[in-house]
Protein backbone atom coordinates (compact mmCIF):
# COMPACT_ATOMS: atom_id res chain seq x y z
CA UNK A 1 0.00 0.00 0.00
CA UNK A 2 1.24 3.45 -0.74
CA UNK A 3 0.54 4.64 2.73
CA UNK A 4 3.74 2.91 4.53
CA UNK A 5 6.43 3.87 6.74
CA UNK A 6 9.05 1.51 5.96
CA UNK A 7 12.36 2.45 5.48
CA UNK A 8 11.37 5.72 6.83
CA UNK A 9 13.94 5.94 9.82
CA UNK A 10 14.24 9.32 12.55
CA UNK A 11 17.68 9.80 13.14
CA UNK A 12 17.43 13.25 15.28
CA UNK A 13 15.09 14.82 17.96
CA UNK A 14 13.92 17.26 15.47
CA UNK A 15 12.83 14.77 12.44
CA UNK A 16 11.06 13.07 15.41
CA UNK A 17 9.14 15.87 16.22
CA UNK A 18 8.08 17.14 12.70
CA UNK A 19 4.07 18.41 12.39
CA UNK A 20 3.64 15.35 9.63
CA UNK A 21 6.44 12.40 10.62
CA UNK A 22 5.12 10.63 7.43
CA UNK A 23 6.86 11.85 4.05
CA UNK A 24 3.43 10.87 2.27
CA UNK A 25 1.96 13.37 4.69
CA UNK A 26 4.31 15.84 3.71
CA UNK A 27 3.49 15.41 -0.01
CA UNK A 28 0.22 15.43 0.48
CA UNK A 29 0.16 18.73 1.99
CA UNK A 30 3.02 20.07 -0.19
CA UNK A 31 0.31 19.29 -3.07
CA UNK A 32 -2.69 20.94 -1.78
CA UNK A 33 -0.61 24.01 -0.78
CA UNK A 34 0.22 23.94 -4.39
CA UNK A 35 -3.47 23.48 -5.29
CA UNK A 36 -4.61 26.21 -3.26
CA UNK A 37 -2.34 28.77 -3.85
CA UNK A 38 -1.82 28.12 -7.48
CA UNK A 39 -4.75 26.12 -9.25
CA UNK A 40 -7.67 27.61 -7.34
CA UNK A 41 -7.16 31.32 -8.30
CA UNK A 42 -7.11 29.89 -12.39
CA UNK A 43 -9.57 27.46 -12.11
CA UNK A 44 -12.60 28.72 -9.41
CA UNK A 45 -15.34 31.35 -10.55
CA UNK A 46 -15.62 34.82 -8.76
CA UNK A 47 -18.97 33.87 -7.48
CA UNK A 48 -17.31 30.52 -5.83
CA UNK A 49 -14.56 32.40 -4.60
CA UNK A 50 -16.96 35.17 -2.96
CA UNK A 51 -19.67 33.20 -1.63
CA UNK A 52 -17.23 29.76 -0.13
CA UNK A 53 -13.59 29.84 0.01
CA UNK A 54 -13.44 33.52 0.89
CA UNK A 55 -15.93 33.09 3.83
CA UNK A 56 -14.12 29.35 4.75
CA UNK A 57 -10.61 30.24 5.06
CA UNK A 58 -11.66 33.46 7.31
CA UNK A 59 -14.00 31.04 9.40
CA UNK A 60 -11.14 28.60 9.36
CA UNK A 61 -8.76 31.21 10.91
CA UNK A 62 -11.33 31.75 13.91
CA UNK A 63 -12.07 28.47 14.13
CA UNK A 64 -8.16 28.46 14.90
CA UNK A 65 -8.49 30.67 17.29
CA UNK A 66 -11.74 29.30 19.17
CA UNK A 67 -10.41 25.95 19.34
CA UNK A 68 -7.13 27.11 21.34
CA UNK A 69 -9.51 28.37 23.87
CA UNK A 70 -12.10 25.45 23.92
CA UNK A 71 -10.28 23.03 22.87
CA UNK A 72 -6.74 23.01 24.21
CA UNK A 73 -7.10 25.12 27.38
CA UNK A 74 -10.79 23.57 27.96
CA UNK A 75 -12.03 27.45 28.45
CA UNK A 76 -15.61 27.37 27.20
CA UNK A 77 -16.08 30.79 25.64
CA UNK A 78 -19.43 32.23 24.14
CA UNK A 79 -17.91 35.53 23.25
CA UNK A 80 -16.01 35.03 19.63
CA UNK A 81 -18.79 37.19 17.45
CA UNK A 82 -17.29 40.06 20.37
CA UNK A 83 -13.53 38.99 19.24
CA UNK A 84 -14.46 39.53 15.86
CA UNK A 85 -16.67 42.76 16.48
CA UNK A 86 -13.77 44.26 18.15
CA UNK A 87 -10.96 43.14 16.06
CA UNK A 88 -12.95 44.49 12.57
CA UNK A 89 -13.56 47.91 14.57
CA UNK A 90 -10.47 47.95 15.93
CA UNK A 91 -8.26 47.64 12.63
CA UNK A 92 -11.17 50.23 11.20
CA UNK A 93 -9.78 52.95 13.36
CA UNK A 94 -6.50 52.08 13.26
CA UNK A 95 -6.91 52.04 9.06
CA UNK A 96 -8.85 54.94 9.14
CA UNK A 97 -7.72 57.65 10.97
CA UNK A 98 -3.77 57.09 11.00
CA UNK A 99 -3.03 58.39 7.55
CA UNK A 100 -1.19 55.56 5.21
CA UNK A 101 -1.91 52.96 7.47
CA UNK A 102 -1.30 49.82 5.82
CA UNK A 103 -3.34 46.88 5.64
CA UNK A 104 -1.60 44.17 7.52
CA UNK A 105 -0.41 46.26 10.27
CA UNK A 106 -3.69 47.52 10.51
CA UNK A 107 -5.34 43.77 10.90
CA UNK A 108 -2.36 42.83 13.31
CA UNK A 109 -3.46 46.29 15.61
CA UNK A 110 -7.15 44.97 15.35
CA UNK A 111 -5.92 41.79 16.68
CA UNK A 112 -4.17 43.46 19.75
CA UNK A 113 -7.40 45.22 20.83
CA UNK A 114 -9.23 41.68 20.72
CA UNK A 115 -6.43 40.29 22.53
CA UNK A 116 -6.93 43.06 25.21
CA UNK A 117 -10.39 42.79 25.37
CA UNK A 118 -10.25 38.73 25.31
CA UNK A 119 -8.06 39.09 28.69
CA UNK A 120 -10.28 41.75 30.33
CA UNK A 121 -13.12 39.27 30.13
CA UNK A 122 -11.11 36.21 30.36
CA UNK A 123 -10.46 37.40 34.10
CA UNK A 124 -13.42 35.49 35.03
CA UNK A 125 -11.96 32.28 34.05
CA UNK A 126 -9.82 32.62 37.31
CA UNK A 127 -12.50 31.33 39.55
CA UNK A 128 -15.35 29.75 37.45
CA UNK A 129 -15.90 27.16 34.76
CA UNK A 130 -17.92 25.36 32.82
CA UNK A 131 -21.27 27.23 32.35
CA UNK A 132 -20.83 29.74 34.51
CA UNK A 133 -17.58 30.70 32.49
CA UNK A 134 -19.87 30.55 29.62
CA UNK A 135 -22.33 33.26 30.74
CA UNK A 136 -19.26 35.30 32.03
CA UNK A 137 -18.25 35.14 28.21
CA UNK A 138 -21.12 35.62 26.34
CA UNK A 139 -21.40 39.00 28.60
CA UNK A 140 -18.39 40.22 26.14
CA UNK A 141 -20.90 40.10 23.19
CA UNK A 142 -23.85 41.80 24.76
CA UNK A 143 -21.20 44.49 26.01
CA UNK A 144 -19.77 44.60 22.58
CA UNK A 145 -22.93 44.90 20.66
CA UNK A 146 -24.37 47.96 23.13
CA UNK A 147 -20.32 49.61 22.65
CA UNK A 148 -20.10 49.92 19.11
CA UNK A 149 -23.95 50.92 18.37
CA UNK A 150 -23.96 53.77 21.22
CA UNK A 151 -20.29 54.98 21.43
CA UNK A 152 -20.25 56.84 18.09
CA UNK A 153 -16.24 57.22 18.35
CA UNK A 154 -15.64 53.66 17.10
CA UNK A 155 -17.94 54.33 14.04
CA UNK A 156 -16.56 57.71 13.01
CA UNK A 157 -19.45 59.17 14.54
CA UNK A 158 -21.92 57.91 11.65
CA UNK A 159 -25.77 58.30 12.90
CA UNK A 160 -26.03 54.49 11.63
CA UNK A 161 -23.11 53.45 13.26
CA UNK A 162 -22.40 51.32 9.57
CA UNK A 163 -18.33 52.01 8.44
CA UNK A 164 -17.14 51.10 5.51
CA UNK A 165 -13.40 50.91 3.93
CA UNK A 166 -12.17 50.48 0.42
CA UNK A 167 -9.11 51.16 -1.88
CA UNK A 168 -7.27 48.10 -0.21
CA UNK A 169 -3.86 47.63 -0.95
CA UNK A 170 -1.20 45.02 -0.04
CA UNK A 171 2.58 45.99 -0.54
CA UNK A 172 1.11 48.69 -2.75
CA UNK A 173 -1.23 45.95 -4.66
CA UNK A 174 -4.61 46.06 -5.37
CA UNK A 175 -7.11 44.07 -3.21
CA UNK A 176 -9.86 44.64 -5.58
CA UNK A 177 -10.68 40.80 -7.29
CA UNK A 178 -12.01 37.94 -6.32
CA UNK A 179 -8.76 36.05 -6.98
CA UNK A 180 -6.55 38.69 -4.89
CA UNK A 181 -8.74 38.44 -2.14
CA UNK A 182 -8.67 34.50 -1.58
CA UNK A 183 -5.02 34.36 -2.16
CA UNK A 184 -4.46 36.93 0.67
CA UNK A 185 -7.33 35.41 3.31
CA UNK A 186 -4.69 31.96 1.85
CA UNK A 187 -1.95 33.26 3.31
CA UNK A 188 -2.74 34.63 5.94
CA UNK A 189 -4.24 31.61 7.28
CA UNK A 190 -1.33 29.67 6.16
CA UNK A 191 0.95 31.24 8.28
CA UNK A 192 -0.97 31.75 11.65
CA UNK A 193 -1.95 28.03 11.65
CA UNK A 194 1.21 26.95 11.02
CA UNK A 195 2.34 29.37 14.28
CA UNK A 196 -0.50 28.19 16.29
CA UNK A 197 -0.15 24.30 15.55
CA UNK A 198 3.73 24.78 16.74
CA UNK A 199 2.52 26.69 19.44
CA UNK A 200 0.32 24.12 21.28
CA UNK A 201 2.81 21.92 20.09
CA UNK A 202 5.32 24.24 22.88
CA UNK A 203 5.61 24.51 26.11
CA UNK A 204 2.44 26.91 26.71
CA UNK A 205 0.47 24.46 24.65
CA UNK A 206 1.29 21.55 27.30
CA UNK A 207 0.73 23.83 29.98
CA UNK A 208 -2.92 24.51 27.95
CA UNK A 209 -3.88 20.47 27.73
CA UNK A 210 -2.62 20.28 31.67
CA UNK A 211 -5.15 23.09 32.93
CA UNK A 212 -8.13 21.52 30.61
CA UNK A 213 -7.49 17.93 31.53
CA UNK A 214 -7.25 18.35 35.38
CA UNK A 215 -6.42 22.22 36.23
CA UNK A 216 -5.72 21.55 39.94
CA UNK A 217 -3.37 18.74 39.11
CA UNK A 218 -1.46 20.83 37.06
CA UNK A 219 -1.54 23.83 39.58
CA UNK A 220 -0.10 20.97 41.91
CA UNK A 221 3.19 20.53 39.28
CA UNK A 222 4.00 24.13 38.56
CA UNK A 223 2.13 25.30 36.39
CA UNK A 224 0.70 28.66 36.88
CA UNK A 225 -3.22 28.67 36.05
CA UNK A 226 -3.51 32.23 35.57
CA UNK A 227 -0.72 32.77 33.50
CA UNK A 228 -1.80 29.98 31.80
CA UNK A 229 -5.38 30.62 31.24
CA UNK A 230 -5.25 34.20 30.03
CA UNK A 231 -2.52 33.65 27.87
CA UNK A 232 -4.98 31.38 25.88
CA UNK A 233 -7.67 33.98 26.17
CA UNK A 234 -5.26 36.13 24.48
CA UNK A 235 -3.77 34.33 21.84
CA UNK A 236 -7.35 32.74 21.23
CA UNK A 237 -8.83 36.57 20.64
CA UNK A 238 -5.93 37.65 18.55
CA UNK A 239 -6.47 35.07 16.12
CA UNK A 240 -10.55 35.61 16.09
CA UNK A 241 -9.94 39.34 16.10
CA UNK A 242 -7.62 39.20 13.17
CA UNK A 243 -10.06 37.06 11.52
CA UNK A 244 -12.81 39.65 12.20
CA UNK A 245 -10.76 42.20 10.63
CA UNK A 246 -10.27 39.80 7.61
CA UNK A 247 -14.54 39.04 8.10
CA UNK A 248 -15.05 43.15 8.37
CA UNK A 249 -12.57 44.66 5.33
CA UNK A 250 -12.27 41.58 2.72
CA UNK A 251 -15.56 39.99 2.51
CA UNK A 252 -18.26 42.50 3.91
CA UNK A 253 -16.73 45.80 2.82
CA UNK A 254 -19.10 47.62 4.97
CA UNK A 255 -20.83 46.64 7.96
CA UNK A 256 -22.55 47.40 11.17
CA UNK A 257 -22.42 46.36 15.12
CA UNK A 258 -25.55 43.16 13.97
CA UNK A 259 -22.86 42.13 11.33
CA UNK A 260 -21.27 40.44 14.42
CA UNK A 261 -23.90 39.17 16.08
CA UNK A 262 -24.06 36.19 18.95
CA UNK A 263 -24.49 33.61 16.49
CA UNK A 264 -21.57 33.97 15.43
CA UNK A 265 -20.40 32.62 18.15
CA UNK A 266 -22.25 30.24 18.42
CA UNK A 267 -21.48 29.43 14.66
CA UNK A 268 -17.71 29.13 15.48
CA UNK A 269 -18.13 26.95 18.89
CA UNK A 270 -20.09 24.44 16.36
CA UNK A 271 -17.46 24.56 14.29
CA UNK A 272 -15.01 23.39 16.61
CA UNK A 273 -16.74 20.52 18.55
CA UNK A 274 -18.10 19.19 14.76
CA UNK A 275 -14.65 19.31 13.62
CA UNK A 276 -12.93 18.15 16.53
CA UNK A 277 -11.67 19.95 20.04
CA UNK A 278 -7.51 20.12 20.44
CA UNK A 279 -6.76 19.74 16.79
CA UNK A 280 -5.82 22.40 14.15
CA UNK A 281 -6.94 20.26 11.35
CA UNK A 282 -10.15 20.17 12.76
CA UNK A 283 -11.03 23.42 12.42
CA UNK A 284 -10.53 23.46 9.18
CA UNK A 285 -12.92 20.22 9.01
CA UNK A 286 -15.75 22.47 10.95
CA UNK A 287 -15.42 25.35 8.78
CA UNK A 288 -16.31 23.49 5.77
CA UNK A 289 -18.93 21.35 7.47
CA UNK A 290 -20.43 25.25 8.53
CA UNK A 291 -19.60 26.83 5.69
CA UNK A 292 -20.61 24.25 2.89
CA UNK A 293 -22.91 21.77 4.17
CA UNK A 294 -25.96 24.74 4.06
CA UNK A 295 -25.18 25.93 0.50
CA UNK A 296 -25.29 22.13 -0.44
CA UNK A 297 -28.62 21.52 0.94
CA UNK A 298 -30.35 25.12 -0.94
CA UNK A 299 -28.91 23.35 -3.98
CA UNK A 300 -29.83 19.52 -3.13
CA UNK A 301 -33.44 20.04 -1.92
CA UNK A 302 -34.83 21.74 -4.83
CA UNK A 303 -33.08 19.42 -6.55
CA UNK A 304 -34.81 16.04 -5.28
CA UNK A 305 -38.17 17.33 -5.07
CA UNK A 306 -38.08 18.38 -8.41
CA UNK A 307 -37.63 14.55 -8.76
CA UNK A 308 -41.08 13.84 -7.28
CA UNK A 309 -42.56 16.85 -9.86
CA UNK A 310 -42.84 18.93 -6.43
CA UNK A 311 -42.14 22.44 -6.47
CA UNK A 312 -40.78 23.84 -2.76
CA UNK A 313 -40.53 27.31 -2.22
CA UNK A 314 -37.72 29.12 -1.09
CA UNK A 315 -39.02 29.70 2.67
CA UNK A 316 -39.96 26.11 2.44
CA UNK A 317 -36.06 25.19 1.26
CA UNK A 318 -34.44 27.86 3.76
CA UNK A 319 -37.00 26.16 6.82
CA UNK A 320 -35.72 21.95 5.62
CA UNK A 321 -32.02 23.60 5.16
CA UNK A 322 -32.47 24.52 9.27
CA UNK A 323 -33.91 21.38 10.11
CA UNK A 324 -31.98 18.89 8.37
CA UNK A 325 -28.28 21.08 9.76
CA UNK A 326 -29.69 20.57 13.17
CA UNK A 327 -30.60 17.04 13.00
CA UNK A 328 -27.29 16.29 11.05
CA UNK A 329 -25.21 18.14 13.81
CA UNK A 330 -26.93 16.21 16.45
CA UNK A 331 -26.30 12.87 14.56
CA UNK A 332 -23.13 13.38 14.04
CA UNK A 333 -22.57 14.53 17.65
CA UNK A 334 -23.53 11.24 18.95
CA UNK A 335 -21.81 9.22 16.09
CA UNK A 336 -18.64 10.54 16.56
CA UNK A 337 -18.46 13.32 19.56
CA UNK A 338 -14.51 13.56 19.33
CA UNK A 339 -15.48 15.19 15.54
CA UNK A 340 -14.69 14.91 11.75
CA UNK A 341 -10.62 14.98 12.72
CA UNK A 342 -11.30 11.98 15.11
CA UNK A 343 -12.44 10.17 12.16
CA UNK A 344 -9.34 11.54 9.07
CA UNK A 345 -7.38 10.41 12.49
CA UNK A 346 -8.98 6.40 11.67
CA UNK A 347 -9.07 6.52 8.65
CA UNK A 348 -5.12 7.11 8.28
CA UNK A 349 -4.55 4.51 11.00
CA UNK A 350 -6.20 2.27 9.50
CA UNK A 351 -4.58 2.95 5.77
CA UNK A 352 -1.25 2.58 7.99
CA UNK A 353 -2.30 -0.79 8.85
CA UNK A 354 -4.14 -2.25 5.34
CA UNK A 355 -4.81 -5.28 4.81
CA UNK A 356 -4.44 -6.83 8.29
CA UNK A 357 -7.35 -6.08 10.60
CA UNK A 358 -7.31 -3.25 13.28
């Protein structure tokens, strides 16, 4: 079978401790890199582009960020659509009113005020969990929702409180197309999950899997829970708030305080217990579950009961779409609650292992 490791020796600590051990990992990823960066921006349609990858690779980067929160520090956080809100109005001042700000110093800035605004109400997390840590959380949205609709400053002092920005530009390129747009949500995402997946891979990241699994065993070893606990908070609300700048400035152009409203965050926790809590790749599994799975269904419904010579309107499709995510989510929740990486995770083990039984 092509999926083998023999011959495939580690001679040194580092080869050992590689993100993919296996060279046909390696490859793999190598090629869809490659197909990502190179073939999609020839091949995909503007209205593909706009309407999927766009919105999955910024959901992907938050999904990042929520799952180093959730799922490596165990923090249960209800608060990402406030991440984003303040990240997106963040890099908007920042972009705005210092004159020739650029645009990725501008997104990094946005990500700074999330991560100050992650710690201030990651605080809580000091001494409650669980549910109540929840509500504590999900306090950031309300407080982030009644902040940028009644404190004009943040919105330029427009009676809507709606901003918009435009003229984009990237080392003095245009960030007008479809195309540009993808490949610079791409990159960005490639390079902050490769820093985050060697991050929990660290030192911090061990001290993050201690506190979730048991935090007053790891209290009892050395490890410092506060320290520990708000440095998640803030590198989990740097990532979202960067990706709410990306959400604010690439794909919505304009937008208001509702743009960024609690379902997003409830959108993004989904996205990381479908795909799968503690693992990077999962994310990326949730987003597309998230992102996809819906625009499938408006397509697939009409589809079938067109079949049956049964015409559906589109309240009718929009109403099944609901019903069927739910009742999919739930299913799957029960089939496989460790999520969609728990099962690429078997699947590979068991190609390892083919033909003898597992």
């Amino acid at each position: 079978m092509f999926y083998r490791e023999n011959g495939q020796f580690k001679t040194t600590y580092s080869t050992d401790q590689q993100i993919f051990p296996i060279a046909q990992d390696r490859w793999f990823v190598v090629a869809l890199v490659l197909l990502a960066f190179i073939a999609v921006p020839m091949l995909a349609s503007d209205y593909l582009m706009r309407a999927i990858l766009i919105p999955f690779l910024i959901f992907s980067l938050a999904a990042v960020g929520v799952n180093i929160l959730v799922g490596y520090c165990g923090q249960i956080s209800l608060g990402s659509g406030a991440f984003m809100a303040v990240g997106a109005y963040g890099a908007y001042n920042f972009f705005v009113r210092v004159p020739g700000m650029p645009l990725i110093p501008a997104l990094i800035l946005g990500g700074l005020c999330a991560t100050a605004f992650g710690i201030l109400f990651g605080l809580p997390s000091l001494r409650v969990r669980g549910l109540y840590l929840a509500v504590a959380t999900l306090a950031a949205q309300f407080f982030a929702d009644w902040m940028f609709l009644r404190i004009k400053w943040f919105t330029l002092d427009t009676p809507s409180g709606s901003v918009a920005v435009s003229n984009l530009q990237v080392f003095g390129m245009p960030l007008e197309s479809a195309a540009s747009k993808y490949v610079f949500c791409l990159a960005l995402l490639a390079v902050i999950a490769l820093l985050a997946k060697n991050l929990v891979r660290s030192a911090i990241g061990r001290e993050w899997m201690a506190i979730r699994d048991m935090d007053v065993a790891a209290a009892v070893i050395g490890i410092r829970p506060m320290y520990a606990k708000l440095s998640a908070f803030a590198v989990s609300s740097f990532i979202i708030g960067v990706a709410g700048a990306l959400w604010a400035f690439v794909y919505l152009g304009a937008w208001e305080p509702s743009a960024f409203s609690v379902d997003y965050s409830f959108r993004l926790l989904f996205m990381v217990i479908i795909g799968g809590l503690g693992s990077i790749m999962g994310s990326f599994f949730g987003a597309a579950f998230i992102v996809v799975l819906p625009i499938a269904l408006s397509q697939f419904l009409p589809f079938v009961a067109g079949l049956f010579g049964v015409e559906i309107s589109t309240t009718t499709v929009s109403h099944a779409e609901l019903m069927i995510f739910g009742g999919l989510i739930v299913w799957f929740l029960i089939v496989e609650p460790h999520g969609l990486a728990r099962l690429w995770s078997i699947g590979k083990q068991k190609l390892r292992l083919w033909p003898f039984p597992h």
